[in-house]
C-alpha atoms as a PDB file:
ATOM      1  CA  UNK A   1      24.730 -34.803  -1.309  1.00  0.00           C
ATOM      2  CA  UNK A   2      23.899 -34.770  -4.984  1.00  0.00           C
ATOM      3  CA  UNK A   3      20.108 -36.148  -4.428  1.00  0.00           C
ATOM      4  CA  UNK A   4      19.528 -33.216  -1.995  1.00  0.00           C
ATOM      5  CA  UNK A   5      20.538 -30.398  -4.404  1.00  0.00           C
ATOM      6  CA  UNK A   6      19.226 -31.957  -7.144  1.00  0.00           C
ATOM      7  CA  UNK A   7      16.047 -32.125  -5.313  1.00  0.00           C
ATOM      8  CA  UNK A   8      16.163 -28.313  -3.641  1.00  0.00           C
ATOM      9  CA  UNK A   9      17.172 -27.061  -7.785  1.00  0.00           C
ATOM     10  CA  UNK A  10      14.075 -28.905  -8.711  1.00  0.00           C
ATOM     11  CA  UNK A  11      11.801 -27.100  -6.088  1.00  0.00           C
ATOM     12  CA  UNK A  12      13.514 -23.529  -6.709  1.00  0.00           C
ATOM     13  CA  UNK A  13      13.449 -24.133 -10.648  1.00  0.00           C
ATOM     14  CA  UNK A  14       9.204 -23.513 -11.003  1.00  0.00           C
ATOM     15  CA  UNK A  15       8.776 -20.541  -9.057  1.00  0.00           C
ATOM     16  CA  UNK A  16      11.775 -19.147 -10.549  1.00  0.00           C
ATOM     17  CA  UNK A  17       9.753 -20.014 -13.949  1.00  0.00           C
ATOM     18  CA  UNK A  18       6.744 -18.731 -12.653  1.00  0.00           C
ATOM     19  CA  UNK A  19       8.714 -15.334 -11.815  1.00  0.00           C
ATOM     20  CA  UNK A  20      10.505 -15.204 -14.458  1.00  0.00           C
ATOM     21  CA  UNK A  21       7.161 -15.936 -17.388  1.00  0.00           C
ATOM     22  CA  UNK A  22       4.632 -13.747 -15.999  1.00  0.00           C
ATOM     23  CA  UNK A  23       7.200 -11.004 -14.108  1.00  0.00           C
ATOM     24  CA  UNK A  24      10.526 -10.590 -15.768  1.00  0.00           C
ATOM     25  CA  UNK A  25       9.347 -11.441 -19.256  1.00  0.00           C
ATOM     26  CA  UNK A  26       6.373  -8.588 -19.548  1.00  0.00           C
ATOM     27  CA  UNK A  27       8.366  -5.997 -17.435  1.00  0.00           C
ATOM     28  CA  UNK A  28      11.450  -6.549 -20.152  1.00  0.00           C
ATOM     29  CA  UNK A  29       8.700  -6.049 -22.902  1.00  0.00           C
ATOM     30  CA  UNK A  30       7.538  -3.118 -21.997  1.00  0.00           C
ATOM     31  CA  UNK A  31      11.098  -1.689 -20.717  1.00  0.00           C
ATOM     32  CA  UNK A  32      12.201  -2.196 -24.438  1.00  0.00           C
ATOM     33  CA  UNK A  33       8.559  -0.766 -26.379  1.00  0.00           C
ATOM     34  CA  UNK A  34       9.368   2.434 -24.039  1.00  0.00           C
ATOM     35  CA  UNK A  35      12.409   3.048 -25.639  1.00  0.00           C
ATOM     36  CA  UNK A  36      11.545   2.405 -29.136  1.00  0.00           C
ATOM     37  CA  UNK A  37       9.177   4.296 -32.188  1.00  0.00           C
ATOM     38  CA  UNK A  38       6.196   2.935 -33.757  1.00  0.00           C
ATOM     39  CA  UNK A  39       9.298   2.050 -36.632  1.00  0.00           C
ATOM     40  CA  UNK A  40      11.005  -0.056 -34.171  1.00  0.00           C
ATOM     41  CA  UNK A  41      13.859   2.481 -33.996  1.00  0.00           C
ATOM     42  CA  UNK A  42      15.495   3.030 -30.269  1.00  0.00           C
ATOM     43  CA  UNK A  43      14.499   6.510 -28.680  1.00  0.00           C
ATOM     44  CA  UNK A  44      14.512   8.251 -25.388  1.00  0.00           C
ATOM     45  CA  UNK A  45      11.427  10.659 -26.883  1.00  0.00           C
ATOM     46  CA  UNK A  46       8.968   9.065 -24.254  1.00  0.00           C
ATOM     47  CA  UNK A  47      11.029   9.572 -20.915  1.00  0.00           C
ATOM     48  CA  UNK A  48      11.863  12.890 -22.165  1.00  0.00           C
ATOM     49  CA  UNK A  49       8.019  14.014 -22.833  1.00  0.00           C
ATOM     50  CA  UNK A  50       7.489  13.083 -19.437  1.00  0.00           C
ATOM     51  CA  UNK A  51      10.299  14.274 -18.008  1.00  0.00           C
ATOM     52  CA  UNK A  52      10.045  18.096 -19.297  1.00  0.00           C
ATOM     53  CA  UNK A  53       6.569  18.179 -19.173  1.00  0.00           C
ATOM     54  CA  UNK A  54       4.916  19.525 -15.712  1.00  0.00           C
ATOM     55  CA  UNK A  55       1.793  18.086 -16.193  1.00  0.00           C
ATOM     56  CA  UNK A  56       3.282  14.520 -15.215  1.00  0.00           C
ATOM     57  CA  UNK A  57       5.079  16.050 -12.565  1.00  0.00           C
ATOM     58  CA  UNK A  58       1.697  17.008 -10.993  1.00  0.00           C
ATOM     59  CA  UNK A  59      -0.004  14.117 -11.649  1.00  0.00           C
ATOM     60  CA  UNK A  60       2.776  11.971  -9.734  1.00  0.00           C
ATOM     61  CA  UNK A  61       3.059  14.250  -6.774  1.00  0.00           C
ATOM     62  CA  UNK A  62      -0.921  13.636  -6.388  1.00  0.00           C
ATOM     63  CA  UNK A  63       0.144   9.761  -6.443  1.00  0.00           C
ATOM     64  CA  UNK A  64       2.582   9.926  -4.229  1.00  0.00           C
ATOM     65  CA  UNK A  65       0.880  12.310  -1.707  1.00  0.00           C
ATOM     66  CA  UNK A  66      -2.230  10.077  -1.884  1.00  0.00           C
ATOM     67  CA  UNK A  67      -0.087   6.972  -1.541  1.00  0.00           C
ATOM     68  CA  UNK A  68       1.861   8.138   1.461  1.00  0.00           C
ATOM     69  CA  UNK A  69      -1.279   9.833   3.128  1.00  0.00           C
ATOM     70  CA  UNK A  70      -2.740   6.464   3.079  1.00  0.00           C
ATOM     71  CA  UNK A  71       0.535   4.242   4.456  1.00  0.00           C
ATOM     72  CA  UNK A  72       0.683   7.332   7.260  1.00  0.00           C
ATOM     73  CA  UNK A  73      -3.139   6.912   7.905  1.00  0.00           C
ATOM     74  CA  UNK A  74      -2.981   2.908   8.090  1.00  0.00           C
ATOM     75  CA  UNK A  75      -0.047   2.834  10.206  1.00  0.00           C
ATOM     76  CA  UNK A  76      -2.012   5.163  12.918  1.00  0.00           C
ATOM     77  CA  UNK A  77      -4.751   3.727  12.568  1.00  0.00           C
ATOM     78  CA  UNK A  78      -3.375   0.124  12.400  1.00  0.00           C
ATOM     79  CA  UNK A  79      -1.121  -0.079  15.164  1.00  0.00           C
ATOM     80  CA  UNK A  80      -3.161   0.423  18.050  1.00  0.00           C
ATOM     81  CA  UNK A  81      -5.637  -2.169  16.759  1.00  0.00           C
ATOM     82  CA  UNK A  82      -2.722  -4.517  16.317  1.00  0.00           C
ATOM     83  CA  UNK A  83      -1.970  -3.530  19.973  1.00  0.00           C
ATOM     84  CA  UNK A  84      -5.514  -3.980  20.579  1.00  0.00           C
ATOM     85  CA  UNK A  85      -5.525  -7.811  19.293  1.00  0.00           C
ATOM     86  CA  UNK A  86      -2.352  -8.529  20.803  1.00  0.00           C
ATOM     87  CA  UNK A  87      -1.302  -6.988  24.167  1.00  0.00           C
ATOM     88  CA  UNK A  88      -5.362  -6.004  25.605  1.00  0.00           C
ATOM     89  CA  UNK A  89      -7.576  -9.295  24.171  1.00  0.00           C
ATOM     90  CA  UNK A  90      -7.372 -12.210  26.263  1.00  0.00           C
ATOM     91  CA  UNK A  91     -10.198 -14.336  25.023  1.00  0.00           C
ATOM     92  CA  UNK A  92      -8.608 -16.291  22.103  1.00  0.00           C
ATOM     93  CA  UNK A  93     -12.602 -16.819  20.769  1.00  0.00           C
ATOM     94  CA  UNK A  94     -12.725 -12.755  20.297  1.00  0.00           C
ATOM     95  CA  UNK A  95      -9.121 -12.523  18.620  1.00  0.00           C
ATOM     96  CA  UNK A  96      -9.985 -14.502  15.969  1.00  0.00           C
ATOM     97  CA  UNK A  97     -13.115 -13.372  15.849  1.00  0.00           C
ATOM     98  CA  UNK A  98     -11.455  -9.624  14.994  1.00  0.00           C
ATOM     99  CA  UNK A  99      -8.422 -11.102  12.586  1.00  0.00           C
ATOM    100  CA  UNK A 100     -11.068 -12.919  10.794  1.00  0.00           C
ATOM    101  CA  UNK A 101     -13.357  -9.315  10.316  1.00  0.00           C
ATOM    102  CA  UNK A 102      -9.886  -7.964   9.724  1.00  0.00           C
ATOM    103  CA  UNK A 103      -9.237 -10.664   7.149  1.00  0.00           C
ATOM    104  CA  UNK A 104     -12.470 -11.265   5.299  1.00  0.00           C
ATOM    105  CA  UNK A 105     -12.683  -8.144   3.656  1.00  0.00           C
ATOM    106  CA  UNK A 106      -9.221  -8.867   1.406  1.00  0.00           C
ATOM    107  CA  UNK A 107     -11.376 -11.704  -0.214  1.00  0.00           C
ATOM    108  CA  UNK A 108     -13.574  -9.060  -1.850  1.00  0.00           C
ATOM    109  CA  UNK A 109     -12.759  -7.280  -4.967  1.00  0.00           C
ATOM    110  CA  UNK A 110     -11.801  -3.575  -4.643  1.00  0.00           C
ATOM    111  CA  UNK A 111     -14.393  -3.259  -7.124  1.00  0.00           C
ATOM    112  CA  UNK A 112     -17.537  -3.978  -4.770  1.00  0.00           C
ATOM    113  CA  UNK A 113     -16.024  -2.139  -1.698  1.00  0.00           C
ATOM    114  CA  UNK A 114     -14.694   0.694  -3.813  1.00  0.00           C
ATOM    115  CA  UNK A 115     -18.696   0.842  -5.396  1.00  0.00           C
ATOM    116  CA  UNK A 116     -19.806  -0.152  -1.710  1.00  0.00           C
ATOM    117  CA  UNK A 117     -17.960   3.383  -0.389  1.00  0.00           C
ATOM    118  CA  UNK A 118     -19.361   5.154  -3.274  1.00  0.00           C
ATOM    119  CA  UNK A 119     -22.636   4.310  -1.764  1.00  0.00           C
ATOM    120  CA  UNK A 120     -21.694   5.238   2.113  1.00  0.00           C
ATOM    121  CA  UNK A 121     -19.832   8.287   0.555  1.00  0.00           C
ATOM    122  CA  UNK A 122     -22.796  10.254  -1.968  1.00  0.00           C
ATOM    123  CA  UNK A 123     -24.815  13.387  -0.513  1.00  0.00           C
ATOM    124  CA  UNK A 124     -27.758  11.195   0.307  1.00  0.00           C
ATOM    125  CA  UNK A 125     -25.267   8.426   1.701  1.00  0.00           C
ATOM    126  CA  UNK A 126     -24.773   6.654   5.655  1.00  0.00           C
ATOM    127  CA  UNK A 127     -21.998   9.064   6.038  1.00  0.00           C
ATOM    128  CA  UNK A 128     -23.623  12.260   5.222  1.00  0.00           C
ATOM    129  CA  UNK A 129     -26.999  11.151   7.334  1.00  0.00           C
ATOM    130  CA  UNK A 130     -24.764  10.332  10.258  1.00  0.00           C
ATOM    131  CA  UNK A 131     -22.853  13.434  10.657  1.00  0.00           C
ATOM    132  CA  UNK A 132     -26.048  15.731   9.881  1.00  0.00           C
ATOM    133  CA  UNK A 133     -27.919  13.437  11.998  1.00  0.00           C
ATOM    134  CA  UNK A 134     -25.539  14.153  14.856  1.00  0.00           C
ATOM    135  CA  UNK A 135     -25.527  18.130  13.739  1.00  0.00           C
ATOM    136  CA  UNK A 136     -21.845  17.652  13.002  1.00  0.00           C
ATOM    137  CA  UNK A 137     -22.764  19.502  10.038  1.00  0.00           C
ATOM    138  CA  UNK A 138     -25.724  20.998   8.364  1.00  0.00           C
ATOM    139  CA  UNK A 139     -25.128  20.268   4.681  1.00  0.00           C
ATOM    140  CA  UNK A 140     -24.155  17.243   3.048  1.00  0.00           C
ATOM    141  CA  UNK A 141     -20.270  17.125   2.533  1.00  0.00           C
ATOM    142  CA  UNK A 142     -18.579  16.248  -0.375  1.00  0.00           C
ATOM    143  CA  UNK A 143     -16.369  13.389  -0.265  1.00  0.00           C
ATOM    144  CA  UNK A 144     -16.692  11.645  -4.016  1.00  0.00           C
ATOM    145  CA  UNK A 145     -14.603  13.447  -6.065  1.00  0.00           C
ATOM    146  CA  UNK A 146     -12.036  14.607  -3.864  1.00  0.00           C
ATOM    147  CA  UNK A 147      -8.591  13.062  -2.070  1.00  0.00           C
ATOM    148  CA  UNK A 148     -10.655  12.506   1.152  1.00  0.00           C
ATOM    149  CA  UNK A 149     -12.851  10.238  -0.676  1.00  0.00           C
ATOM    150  CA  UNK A 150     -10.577   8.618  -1.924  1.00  0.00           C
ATOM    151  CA  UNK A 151      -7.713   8.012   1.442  1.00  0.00           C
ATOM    152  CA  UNK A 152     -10.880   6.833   3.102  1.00  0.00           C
ATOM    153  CA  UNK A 153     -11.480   3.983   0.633  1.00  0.00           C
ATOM    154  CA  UNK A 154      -7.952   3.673   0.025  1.00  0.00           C
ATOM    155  CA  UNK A 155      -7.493   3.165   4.092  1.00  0.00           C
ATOM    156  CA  UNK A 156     -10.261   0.434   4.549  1.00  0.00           C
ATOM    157  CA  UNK A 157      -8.627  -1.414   1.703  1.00  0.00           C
ATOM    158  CA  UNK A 158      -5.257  -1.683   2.346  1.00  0.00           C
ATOM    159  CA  UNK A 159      -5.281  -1.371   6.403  1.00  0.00           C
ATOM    160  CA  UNK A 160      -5.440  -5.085   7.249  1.00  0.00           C
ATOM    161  CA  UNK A 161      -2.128  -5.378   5.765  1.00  0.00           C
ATOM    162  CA  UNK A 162      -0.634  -3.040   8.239  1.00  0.00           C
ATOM    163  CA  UNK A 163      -2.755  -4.803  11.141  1.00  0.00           C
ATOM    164  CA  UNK A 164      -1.216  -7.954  10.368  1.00  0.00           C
ATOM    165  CA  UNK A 165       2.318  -7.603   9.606  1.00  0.00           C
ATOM    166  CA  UNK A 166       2.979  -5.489  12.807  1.00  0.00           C
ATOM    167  CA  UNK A 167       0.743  -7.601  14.953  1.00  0.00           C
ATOM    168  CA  UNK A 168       2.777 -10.284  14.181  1.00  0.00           C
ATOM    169  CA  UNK A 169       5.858  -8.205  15.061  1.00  0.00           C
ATOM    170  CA  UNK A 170       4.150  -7.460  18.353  1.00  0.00           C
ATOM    171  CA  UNK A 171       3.580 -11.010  19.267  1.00  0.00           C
ATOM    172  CA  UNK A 172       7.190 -11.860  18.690  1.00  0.00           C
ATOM    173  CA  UNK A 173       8.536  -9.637  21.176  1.00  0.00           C
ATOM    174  CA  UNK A 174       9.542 -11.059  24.474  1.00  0.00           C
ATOM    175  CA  UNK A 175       7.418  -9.097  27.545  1.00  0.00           C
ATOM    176  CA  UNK A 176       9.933  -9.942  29.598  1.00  0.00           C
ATOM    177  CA  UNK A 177      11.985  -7.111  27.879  1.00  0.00           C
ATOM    178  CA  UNK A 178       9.654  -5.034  28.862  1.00  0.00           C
ATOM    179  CA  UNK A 179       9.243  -6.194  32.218  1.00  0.00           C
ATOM    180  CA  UNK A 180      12.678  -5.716  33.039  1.00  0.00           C
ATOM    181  CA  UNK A 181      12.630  -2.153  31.579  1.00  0.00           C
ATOM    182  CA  UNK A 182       9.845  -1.485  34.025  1.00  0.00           C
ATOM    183  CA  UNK A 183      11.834  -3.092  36.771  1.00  0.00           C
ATOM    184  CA  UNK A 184      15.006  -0.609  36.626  1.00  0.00           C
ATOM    185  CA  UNK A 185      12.032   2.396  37.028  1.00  0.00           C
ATOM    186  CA  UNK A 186      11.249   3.317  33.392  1.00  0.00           C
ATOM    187  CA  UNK A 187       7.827   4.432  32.608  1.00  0.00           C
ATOM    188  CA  UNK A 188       5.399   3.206  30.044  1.00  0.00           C
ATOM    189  CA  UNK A 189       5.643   5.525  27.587  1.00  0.00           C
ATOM    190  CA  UNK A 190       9.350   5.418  27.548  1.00  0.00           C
ATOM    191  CA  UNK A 191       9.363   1.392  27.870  1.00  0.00           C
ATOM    192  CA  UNK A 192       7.320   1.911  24.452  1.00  0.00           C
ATOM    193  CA  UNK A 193       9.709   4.096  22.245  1.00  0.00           C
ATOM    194  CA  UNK A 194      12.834   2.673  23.527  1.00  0.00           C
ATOM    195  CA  UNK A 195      11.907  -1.182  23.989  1.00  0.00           C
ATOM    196  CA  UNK A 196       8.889  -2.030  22.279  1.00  0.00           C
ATOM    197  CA  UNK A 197       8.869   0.231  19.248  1.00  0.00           C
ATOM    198  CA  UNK A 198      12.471  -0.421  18.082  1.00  0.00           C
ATOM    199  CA  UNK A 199      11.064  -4.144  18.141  1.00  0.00           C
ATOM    200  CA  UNK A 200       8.565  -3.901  16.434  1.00  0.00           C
ATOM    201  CA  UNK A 201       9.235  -1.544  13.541  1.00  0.00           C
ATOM    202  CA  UNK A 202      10.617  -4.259  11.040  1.00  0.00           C
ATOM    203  CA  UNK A 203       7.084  -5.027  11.246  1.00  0.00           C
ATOM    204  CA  UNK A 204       5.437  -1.969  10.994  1.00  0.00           C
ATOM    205  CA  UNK A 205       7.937  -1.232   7.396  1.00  0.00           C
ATOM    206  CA  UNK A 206       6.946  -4.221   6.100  1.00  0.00           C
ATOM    207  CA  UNK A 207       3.057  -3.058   6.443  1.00  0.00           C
ATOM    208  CA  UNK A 208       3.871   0.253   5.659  1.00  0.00           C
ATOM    209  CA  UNK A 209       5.923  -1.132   2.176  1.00  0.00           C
ATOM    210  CA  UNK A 210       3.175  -3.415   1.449  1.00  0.00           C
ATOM    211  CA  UNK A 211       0.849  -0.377   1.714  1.00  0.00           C
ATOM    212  CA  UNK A 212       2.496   1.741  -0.403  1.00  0.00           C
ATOM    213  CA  UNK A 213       3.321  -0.190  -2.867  1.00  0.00           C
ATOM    214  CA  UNK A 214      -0.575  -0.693  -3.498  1.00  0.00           C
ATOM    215  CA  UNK A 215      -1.975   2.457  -2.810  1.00  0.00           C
ATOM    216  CA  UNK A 216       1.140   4.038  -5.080  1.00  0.00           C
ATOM    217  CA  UNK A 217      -0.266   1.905  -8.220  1.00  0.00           C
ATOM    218  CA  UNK A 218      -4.153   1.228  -7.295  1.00  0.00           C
ATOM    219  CA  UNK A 219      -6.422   2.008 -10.055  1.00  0.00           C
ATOM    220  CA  UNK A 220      -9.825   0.739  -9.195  1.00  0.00           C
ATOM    221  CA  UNK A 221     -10.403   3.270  -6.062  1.00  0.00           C
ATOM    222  CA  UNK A 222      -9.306   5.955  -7.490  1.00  0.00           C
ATOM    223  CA  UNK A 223     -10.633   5.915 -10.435  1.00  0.00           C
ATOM    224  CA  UNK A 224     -14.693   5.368  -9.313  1.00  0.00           C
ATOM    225  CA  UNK A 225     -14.092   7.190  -5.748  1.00  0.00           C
ATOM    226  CA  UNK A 226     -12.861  10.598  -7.723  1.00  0.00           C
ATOM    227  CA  UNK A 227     -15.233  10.581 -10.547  1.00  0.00           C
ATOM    228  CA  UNK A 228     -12.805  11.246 -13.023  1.00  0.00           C
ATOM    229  CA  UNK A 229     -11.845  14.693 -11.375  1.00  0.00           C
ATOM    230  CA  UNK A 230      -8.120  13.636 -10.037  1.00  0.00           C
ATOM    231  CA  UNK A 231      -6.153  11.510 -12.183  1.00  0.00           C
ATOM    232  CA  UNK A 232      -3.303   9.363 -10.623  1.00  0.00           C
ATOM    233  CA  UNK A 233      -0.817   7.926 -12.582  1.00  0.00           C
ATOM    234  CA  UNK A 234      -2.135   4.605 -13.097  1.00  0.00           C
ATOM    235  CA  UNK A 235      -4.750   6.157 -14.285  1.00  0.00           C
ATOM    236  CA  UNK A 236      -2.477   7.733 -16.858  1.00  0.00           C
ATOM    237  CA  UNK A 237      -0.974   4.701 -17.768  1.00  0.00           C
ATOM    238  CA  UNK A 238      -4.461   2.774 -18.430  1.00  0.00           C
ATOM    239  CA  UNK A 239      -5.625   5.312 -20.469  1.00  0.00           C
ATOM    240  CA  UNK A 240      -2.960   5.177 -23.027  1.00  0.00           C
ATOM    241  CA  UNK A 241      -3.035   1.617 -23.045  1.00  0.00           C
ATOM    242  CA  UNK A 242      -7.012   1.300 -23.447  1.00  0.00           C
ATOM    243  CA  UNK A 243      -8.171   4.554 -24.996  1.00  0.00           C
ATOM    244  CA  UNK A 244      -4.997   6.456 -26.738  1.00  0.00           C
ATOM    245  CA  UNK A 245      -3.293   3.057 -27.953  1.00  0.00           C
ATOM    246  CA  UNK A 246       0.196   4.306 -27.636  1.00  0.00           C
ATOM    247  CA  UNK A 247       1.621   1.351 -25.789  1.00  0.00           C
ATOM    248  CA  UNK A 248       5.770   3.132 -25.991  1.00  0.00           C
ATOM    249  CA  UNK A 249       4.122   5.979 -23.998  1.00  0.00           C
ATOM    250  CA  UNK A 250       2.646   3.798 -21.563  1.00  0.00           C
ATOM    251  CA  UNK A 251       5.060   1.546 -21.478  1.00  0.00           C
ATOM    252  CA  UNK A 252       7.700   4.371 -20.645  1.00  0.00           C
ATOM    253  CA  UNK A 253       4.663   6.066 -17.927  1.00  0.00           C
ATOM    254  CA  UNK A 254       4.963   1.930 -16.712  1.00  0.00           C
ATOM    255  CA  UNK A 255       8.768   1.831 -15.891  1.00  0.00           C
ATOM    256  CA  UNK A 256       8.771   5.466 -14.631  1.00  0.00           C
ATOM    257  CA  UNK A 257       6.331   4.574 -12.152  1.00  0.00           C
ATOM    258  CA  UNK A 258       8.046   1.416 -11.104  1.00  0.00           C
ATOM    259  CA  UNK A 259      11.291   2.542 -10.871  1.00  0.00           C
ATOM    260  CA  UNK A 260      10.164   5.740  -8.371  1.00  0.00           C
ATOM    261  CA  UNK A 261       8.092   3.352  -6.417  1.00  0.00           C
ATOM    262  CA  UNK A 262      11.296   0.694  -6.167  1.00  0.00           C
ATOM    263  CA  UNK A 263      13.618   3.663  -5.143  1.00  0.00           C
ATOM    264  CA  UNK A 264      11.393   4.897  -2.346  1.00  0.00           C
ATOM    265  CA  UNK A 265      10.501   0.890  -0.906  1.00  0.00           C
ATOM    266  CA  UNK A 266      14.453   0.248  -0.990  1.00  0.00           C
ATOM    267  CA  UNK A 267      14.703   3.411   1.028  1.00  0.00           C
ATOM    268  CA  UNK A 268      11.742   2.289   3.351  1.00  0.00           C
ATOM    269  CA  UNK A 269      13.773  -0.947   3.538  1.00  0.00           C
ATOM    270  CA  UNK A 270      16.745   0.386   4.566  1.00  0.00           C
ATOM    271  CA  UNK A 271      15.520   2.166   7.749  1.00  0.00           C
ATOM    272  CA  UNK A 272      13.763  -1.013   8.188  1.00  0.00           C
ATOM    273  CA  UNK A 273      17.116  -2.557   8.450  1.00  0.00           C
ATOM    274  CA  UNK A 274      18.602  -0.104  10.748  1.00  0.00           C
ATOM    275  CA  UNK A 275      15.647  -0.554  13.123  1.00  0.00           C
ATOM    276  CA  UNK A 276      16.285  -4.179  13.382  1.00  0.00           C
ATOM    277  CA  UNK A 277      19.493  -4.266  13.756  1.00  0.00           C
ATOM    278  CA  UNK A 278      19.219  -0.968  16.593  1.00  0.00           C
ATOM    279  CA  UNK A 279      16.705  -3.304  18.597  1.00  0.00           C
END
């Protein structure tokens, strides 16, 4: 019995390392710089400059809308084509075919598709041509510079995630479930929120946590799809870490963010939970 623990302490012990090096070790840094002075003396100035001044407020409510306008917009989006892939393609060929398109694009940096939407996004761009070109409109819309622009990159990004994770949940549930639920005279659509759904929505938090959690502290997007004109707080943070210098300030802008962000995922995961355990 020894060998065998000694062995399964010896696999645990380098991630562990791993997490606790380049997670733990940073995070506690910067926990402790926010609540100190350039003197090294402790202080709760930072959270407090934050917390009394509405400015931050704003700039975190335009996060978090952004952030769960996206995770809303991938989930409707991403759950029919995960129904799509799983419950209407037969051909295995053309299901891969799709997970790989799905897949492919998470190998590219958010830099070249955030740049690549600039591009399909400007006056002159695809976008603009297409809906004139179809007389959807008759002037070129604006979508750089604006929360449209960026959900829409934000959405192509961080969709596949959502696609995935409840796709999988999807092909774990048992049809005959279903089956029998149509048996005893239930329709479709009920068959779906009482049978399938309830199945399937472990999956469809995880995605939607996953989602969040990204969009809530992306920087890249936002930063080239707005143009400067809406700032998000990791925009905030970056700039007083690579223009203003004042590393207590960002650290304390750092562990605000994270600490908001972990108290809505827990919450996420707790309905999560009580969806499981319903089904």
């Amino acid at each position: 019995m020894t060998a065998p623990r000694t062995t399964l302490a010896l696999l645990l012990f380098a991630p562990l390392a791993f997490f606790a090096a380049f997670f733990l070790a940073p995070m506690a840094v910067v926990a402790l710089s926010s609540l100190t002075t350039d003197e090294g003396g402790p202080t709760f100035a930072h959270y407090a400059r934050i917390l009394f001044d509405q400015y931050h407020w704003d700039v975190l409510w335009v996060t978090f809308r952004i952030a769960l306008a996206t995770t809303a917009l991938c989930l409707l989006i991403g759950f029919p084509l995960a129904w799509y892939l799983v419950r209407i393609v037969r051909w295995r060929s053309w299901r891969r075919a799709c997970v790989i398109l799905i897949v492919v694009p998470l190998f590219t940096s958010n830099i070249v598709r955030s740049f690549g939407w600039m591009v399909l996004l400007g006056r002159t761009g695809l976008v603009n041509q297409g809906l004139m070109g179809m007389g959807l409109t008759e002037r070129p819309i604006r979508f750089l510079g604006t929360e449209t622009g960026i959900l829409i990159g934000m959405v192509y990004i961080l969709m596949p995630f959502v696609v995935l994770s409840v796709g999988n949940a999807l092909a774990k549930i048992d049809t005959a479930l279903e089956d029998a639920s149509a048996d005893l005279g239930v329709g479709p659509a009920r068959t779906f929120w009482f049978v399938t759904l309830p199945l399937c929505l472990p999956g469809a938090v995880s995605g939607a946590i996953m989602v969040f959690a990204l969009a809530v502290s992306a920087y890249v997007t936002p930063a080239l799809l707005s143009g400067g004109q809406i700032t998000v707080f990791s925009m905030l943070i970056f700039q007083q870490y690579s223009s203003v210098f004042d590393f207590h300030y960002g650290g304390a802008l750092s562990v605000t963010l994270l600490v908001l962000t972990l108290i809505l995922v827990t919450l996420a995961g707790r309905i999560g939970e009580r969806g499981r355990r319903a089904a």
